[in-house]
PDB file of N, CA and C in Angstrom:
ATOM      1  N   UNK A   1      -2.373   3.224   7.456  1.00  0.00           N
ATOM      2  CA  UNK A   1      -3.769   2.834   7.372  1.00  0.00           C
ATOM      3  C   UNK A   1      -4.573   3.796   8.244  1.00  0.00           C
ATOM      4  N   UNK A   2      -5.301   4.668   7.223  1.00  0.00           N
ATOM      5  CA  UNK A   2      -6.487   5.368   8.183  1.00  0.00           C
ATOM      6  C   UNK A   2      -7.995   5.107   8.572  1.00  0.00           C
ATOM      7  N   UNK A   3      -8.043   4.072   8.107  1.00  0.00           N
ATOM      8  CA  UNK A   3      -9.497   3.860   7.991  1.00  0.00           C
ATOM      9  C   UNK A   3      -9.738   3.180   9.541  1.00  0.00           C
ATOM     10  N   UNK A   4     -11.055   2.886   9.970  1.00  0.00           N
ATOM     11  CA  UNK A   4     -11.653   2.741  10.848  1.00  0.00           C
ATOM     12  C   UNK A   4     -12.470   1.599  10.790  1.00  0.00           C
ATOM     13  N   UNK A   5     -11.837   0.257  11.388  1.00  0.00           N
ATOM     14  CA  UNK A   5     -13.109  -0.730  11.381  1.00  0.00           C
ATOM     15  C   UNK A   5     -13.820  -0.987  12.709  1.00  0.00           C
ATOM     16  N   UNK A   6     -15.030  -1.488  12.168  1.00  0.00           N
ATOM     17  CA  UNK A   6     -15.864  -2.424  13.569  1.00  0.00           C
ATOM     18  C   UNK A   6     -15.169  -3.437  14.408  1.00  0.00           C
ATOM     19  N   UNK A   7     -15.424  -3.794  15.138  1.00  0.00           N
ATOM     20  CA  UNK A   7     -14.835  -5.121  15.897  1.00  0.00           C
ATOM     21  C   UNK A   7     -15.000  -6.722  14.694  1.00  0.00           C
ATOM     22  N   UNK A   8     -16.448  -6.812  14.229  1.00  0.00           N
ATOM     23  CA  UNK A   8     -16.035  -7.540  13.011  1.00  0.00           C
ATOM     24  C   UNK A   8     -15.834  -7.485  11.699  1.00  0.00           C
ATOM     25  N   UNK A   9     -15.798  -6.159  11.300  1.00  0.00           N
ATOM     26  CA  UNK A   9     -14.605  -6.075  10.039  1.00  0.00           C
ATOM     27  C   UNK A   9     -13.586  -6.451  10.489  1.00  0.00           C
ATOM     28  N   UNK A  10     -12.782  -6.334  11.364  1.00  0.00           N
ATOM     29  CA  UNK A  10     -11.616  -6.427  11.554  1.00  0.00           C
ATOM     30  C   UNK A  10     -11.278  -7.978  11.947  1.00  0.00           C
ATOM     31  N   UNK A  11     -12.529  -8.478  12.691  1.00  0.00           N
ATOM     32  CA  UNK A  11     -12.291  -9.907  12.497  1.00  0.00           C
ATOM     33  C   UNK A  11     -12.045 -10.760  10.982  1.00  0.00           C
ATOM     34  N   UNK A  12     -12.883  -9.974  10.793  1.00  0.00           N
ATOM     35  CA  UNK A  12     -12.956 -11.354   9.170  1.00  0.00           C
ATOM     36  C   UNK A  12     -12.058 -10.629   8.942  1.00  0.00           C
ATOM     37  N   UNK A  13     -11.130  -9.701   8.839  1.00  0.00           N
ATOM     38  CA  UNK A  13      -9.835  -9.106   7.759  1.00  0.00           C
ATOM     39  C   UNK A  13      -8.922 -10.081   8.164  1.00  0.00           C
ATOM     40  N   UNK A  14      -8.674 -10.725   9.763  1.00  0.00           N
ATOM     41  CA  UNK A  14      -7.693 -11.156   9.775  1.00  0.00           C
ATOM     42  C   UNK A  14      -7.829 -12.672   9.584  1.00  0.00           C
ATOM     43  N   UNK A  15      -9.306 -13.146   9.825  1.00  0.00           N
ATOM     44  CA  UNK A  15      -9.808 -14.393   9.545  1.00  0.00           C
ATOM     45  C   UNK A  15      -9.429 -14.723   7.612  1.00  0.00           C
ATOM     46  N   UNK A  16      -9.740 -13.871   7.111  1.00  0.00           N
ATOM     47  CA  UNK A  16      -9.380 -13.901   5.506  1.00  0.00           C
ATOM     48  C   UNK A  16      -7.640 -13.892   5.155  1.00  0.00           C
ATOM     49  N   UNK A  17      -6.913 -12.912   6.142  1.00  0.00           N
ATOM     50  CA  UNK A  17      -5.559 -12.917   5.573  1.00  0.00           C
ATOM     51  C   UNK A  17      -4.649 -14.359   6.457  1.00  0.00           C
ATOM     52  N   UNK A  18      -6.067 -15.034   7.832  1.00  0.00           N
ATOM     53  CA  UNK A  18      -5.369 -16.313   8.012  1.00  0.00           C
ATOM     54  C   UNK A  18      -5.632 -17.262   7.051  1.00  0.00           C
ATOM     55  N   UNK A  19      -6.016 -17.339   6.635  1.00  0.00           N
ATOM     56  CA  UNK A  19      -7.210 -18.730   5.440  1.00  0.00           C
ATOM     57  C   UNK A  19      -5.772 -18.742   4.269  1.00  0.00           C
ATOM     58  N   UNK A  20      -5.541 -19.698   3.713  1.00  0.00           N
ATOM     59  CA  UNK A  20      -4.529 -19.963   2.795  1.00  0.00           C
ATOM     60  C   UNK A  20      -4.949 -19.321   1.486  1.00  0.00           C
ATOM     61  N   UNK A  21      -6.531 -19.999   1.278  1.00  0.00           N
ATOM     62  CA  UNK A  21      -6.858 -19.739  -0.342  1.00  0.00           C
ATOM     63  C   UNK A  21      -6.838 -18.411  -0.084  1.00  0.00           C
ATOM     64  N   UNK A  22      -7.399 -17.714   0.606  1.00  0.00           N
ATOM     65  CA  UNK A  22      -7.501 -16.326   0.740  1.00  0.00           C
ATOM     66  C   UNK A  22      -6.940 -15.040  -0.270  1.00  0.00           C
ATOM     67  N   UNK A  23      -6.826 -14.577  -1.109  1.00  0.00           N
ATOM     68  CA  UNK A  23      -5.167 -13.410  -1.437  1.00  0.00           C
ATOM     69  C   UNK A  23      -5.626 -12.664  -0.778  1.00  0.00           C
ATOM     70  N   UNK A  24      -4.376 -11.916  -0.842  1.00  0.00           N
ATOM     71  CA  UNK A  24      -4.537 -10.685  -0.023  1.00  0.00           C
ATOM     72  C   UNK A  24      -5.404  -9.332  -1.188  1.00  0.00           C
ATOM     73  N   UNK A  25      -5.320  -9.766  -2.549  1.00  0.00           N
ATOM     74  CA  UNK A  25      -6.062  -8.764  -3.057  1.00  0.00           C
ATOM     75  C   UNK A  25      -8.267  -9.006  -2.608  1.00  0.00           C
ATOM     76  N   UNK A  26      -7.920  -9.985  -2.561  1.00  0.00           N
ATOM     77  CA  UNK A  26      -9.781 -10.699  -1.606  1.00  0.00           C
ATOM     78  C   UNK A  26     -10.232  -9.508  -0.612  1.00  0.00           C
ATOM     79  N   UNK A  27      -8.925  -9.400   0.245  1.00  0.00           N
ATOM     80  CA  UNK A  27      -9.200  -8.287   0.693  1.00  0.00           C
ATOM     81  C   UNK A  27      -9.087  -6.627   0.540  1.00  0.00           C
ATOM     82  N   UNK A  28      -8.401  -6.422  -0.394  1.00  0.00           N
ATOM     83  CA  UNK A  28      -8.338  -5.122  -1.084  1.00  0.00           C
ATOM     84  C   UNK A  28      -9.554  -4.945  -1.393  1.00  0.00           C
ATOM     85  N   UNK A  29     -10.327  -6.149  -2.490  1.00  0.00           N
ATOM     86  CA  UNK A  29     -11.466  -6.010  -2.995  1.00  0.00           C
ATOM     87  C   UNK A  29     -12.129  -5.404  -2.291  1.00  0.00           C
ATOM     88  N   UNK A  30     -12.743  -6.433  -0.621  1.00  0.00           N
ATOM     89  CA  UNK A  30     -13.704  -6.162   0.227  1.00  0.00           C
ATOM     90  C   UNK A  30     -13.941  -4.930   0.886  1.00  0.00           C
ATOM     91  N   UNK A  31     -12.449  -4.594   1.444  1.00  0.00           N
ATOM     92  CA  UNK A  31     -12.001  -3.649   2.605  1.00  0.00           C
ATOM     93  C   UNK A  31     -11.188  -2.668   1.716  1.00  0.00           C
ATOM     94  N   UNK A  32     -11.206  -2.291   0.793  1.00  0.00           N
ATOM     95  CA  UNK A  32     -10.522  -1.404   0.120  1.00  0.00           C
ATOM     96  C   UNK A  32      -8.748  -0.557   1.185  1.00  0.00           C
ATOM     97  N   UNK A  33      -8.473  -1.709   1.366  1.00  0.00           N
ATOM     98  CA  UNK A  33      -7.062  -1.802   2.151  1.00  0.00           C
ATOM     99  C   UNK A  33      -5.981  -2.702   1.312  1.00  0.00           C
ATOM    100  N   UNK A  34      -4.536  -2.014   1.587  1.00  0.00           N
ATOM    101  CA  UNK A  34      -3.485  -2.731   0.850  1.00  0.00           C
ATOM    102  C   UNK A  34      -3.009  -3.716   1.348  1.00  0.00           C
ATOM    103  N   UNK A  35      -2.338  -4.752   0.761  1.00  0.00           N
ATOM    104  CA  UNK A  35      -1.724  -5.556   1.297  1.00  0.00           C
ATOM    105  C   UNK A  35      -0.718  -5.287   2.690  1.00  0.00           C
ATOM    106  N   UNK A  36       0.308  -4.207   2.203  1.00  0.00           N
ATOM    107  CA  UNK A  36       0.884  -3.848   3.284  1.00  0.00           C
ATOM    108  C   UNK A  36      -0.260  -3.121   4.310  1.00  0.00           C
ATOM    109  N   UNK A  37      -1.344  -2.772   4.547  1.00  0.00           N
ATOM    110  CA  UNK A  37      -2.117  -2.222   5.337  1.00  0.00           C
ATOM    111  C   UNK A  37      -2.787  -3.501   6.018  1.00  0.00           C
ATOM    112  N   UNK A  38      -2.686  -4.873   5.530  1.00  0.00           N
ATOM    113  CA  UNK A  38      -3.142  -5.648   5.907  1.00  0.00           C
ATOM    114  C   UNK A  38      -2.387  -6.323   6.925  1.00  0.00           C
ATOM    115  N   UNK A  39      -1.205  -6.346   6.463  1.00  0.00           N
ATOM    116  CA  UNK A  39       0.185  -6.553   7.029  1.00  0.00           C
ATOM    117  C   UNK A  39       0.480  -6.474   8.276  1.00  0.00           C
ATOM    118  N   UNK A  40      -0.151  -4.216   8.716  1.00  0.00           N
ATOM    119  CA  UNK A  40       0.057  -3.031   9.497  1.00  0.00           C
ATOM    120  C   UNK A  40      -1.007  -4.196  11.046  1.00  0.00           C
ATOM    121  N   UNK A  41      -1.912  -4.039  10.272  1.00  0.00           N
ATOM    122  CA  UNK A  41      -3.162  -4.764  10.560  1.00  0.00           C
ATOM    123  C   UNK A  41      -2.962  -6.001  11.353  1.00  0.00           C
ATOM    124  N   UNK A  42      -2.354  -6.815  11.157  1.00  0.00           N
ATOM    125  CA  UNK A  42      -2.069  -8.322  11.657  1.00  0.00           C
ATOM    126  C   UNK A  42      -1.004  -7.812  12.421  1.00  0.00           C
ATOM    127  N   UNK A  43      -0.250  -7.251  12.493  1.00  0.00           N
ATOM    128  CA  UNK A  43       0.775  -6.694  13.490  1.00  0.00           C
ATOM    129  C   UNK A  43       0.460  -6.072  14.678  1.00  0.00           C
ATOM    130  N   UNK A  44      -0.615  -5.503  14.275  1.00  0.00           N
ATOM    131  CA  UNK A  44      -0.943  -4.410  15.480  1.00  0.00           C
ATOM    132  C   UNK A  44      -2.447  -5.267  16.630  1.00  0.00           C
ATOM    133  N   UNK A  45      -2.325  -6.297  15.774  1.00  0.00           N
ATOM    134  CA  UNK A  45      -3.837  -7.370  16.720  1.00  0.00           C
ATOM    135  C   UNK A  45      -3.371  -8.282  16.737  1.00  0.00           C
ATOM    136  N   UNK A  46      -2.804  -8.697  16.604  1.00  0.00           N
ATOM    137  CA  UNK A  46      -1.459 -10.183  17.134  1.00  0.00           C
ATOM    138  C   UNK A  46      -0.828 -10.174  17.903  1.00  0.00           C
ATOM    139  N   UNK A  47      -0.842 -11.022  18.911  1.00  0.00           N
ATOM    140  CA  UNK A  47       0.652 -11.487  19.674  1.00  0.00           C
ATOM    141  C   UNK A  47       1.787 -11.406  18.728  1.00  0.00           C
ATOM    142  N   UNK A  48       3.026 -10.924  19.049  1.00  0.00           N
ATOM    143  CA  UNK A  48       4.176 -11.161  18.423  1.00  0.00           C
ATOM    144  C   UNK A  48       4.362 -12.103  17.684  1.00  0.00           C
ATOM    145  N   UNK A  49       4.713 -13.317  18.584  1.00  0.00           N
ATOM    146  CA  UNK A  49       4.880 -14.583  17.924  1.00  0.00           C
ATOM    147  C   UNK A  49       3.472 -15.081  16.878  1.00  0.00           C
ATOM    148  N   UNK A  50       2.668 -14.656  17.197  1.00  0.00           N
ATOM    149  CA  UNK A  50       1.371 -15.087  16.185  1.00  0.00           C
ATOM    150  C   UNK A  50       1.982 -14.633  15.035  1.00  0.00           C
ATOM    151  N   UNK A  51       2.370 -13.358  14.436  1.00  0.00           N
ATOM    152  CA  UNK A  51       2.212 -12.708  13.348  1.00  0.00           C
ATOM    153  C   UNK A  51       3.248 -13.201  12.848  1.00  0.00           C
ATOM    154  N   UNK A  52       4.691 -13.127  13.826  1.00  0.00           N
ATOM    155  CA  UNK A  52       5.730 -13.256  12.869  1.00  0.00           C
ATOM    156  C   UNK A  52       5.679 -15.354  12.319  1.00  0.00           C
ATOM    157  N   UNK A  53       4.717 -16.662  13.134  1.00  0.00           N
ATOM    158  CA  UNK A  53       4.570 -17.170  12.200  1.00  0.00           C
ATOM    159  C   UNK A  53       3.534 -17.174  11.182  1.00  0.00           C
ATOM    160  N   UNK A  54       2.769 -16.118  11.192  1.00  0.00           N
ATOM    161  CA  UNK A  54       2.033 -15.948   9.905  1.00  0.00           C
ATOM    162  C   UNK A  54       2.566 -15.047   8.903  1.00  0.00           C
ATOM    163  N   UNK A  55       3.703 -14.753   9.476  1.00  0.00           N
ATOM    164  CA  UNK A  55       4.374 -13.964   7.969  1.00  0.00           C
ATOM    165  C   UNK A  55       5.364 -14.649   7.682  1.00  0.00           C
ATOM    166  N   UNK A  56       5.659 -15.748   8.595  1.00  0.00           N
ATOM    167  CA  UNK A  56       6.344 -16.737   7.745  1.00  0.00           C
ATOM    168  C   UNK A  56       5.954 -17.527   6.798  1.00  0.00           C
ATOM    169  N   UNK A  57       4.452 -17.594   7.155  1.00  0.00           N
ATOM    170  CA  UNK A  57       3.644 -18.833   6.551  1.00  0.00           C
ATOM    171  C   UNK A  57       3.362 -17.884   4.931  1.00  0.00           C
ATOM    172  N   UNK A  58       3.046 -16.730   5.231  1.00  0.00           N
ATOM    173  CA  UNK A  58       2.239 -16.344   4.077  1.00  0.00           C
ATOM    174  C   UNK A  58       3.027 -15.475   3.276  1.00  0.00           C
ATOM    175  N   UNK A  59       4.763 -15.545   3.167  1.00  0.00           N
ATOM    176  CA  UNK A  59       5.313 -14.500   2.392  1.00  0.00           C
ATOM    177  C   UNK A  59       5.683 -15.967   1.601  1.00  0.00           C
ATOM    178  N   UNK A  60       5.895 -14.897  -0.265  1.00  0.00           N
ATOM    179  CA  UNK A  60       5.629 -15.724  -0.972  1.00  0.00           C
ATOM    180  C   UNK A  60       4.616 -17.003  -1.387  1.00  0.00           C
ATOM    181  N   UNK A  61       3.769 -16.844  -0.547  1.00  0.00           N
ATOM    182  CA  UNK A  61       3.166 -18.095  -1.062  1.00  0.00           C
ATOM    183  C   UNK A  61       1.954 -18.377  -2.035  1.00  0.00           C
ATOM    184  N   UNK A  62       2.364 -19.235  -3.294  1.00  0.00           N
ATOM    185  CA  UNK A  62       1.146 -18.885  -4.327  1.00  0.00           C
ATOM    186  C   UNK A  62      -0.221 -18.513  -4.375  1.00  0.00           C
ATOM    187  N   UNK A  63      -0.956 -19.185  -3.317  1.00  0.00           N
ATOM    188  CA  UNK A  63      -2.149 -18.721  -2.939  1.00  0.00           C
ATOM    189  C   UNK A  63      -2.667 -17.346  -2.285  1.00  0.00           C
ATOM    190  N   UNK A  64      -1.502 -17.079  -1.586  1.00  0.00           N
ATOM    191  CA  UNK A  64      -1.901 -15.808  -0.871  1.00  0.00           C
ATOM    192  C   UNK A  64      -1.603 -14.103  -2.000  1.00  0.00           C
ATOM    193  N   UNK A  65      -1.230 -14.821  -3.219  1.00  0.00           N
ATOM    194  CA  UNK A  65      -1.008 -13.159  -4.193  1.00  0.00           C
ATOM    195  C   UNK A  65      -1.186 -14.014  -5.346  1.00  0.00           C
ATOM    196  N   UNK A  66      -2.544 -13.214  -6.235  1.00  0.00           N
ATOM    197  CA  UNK A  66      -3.271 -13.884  -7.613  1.00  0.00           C
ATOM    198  C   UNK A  66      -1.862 -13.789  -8.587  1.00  0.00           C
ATOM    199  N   UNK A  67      -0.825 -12.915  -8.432  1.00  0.00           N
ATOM    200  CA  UNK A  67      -0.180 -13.168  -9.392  1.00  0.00           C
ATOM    201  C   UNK A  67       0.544 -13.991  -9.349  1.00  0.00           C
ATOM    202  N   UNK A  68       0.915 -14.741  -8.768  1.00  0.00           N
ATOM    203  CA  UNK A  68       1.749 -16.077  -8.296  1.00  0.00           C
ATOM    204  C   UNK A  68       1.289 -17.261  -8.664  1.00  0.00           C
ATOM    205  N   UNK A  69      -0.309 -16.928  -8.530  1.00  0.00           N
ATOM    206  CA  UNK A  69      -0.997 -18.332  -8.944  1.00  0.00           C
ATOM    207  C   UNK A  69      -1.017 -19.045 -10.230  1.00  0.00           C
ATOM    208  N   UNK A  70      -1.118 -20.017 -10.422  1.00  0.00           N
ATOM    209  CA  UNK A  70      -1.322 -20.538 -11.899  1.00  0.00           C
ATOM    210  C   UNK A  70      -3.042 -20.147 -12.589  1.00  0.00           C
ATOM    211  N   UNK A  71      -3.915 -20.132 -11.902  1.00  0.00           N
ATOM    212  CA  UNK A  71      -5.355 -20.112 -12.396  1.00  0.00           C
ATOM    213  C   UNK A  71      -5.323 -18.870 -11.407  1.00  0.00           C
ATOM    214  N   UNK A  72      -5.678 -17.587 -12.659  1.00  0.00           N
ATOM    215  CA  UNK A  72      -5.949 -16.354 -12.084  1.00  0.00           C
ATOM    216  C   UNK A  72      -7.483 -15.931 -12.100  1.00  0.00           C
ATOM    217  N   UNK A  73      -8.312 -16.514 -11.992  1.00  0.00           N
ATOM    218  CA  UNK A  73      -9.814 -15.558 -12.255  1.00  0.00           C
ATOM    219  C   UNK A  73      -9.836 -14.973 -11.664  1.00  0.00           C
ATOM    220  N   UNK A  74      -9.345 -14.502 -10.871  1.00  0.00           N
ATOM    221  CA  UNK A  74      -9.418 -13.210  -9.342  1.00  0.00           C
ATOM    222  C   UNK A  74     -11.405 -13.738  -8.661  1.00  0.00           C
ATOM    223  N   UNK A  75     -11.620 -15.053  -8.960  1.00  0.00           N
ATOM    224  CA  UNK A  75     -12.358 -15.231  -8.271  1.00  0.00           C
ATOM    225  C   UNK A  75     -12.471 -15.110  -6.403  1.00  0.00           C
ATOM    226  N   UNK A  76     -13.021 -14.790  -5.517  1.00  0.00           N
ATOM    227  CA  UNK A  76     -12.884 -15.227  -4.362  1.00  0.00           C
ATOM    228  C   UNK A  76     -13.786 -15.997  -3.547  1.00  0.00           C
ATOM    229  N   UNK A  77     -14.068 -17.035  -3.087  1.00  0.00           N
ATOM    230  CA  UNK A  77     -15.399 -17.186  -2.298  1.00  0.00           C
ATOM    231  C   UNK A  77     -14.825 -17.731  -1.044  1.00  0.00           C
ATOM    232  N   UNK A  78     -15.908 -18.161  -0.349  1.00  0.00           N
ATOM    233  CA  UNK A  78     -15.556 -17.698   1.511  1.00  0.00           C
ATOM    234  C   UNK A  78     -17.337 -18.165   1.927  1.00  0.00           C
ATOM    235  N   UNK A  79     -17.488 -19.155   2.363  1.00  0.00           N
ATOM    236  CA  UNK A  79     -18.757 -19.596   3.380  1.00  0.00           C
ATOM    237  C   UNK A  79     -19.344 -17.840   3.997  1.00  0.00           C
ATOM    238  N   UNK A  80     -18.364 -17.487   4.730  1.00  0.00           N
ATOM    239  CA  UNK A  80     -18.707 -16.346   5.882  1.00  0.00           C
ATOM    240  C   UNK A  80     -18.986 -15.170   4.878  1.00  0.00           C
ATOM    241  N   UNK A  81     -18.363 -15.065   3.678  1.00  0.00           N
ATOM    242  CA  UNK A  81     -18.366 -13.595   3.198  1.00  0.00           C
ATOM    243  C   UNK A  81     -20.233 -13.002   3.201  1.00  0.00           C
ATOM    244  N   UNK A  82     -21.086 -14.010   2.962  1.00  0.00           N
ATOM    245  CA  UNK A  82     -22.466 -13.161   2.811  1.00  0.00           C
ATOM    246  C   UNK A  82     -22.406 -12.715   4.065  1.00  0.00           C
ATOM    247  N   UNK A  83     -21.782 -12.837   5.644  1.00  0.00           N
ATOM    248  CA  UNK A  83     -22.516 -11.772   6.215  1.00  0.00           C
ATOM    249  C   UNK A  83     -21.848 -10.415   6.060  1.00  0.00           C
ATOM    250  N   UNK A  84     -20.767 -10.222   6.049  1.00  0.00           N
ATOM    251  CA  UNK A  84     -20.142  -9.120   5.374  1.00  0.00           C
ATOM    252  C   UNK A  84     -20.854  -8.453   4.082  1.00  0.00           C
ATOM    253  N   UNK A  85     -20.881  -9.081   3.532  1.00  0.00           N
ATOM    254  CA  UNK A  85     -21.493  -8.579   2.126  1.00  0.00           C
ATOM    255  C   UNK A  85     -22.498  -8.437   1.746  1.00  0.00           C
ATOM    256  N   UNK A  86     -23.326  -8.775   2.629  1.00  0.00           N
ATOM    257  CA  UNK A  86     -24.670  -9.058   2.790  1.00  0.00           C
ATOM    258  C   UNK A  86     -25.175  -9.738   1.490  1.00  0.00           C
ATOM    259  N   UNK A  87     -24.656 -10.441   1.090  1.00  0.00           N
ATOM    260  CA  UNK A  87     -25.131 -11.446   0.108  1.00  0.00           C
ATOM    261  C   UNK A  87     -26.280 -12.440   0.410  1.00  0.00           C
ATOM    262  N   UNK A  88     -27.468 -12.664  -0.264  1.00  0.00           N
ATOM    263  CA  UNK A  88     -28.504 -13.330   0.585  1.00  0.00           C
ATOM    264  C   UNK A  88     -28.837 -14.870  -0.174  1.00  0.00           C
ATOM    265  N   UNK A  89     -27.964 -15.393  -1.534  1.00  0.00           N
ATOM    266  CA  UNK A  89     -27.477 -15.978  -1.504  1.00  0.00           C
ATOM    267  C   UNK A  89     -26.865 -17.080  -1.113  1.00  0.00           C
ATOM    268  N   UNK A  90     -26.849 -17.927  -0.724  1.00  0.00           N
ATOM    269  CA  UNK A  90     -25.815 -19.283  -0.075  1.00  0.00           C
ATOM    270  C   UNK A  90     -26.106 -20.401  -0.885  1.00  0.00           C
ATOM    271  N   UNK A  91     -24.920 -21.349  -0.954  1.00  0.00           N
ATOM    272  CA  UNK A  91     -25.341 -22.081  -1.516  1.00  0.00           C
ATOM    273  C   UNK A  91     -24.584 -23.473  -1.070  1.00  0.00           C
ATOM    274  N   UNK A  92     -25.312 -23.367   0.563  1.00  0.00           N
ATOM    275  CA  UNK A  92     -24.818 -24.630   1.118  1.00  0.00           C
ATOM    276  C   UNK A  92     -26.246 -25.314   1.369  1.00  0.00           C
TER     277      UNK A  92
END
């Protein structure tokens, strides 16, 4: 991974790859980063023990990879994403 984030890109990357509904392609979309770069990512800003139980939690699991899922729209939504995205939008 070469790219370069802010202090909160990098928050919401890992705030998104903690969130269940989340996939990890949500974030490919956003952050034009791979799964395994996401991976690199949670490894390298985690406590040890943090990551390795979030890669327990999140390998294999249907929600976290659209192809696994039963209902694929590759939809994503997320409360937080308009400030990232600057979406002006809300619809709480």
């Amino acid at each position: 991974m070469k790219k370069e984030f802010t202090e909160r890109e990098l928050d919401r990357i890992i705030e998104m790859a903690w969130e269940d509904r989340t996939p990890f392609e949500a974030i490919t979309f956003q952050f034009n980063i791979s799964e395994q770069d996401t991976i690199e990512l949670m490894r390298k800003h985690m406590k040890p023990s943090s990551f390795r139980m979030w890669r327990k939690r999140v390998q294999g699991r249907k929600t976290k990879h659209l192809k696994l899922r039963d209902n694929q729209t590759g939809r994503f939504k997320c409360s937080r994403q308009r400030h990232i995205s600057g979406n002006k939008v809300s619809k709480r």
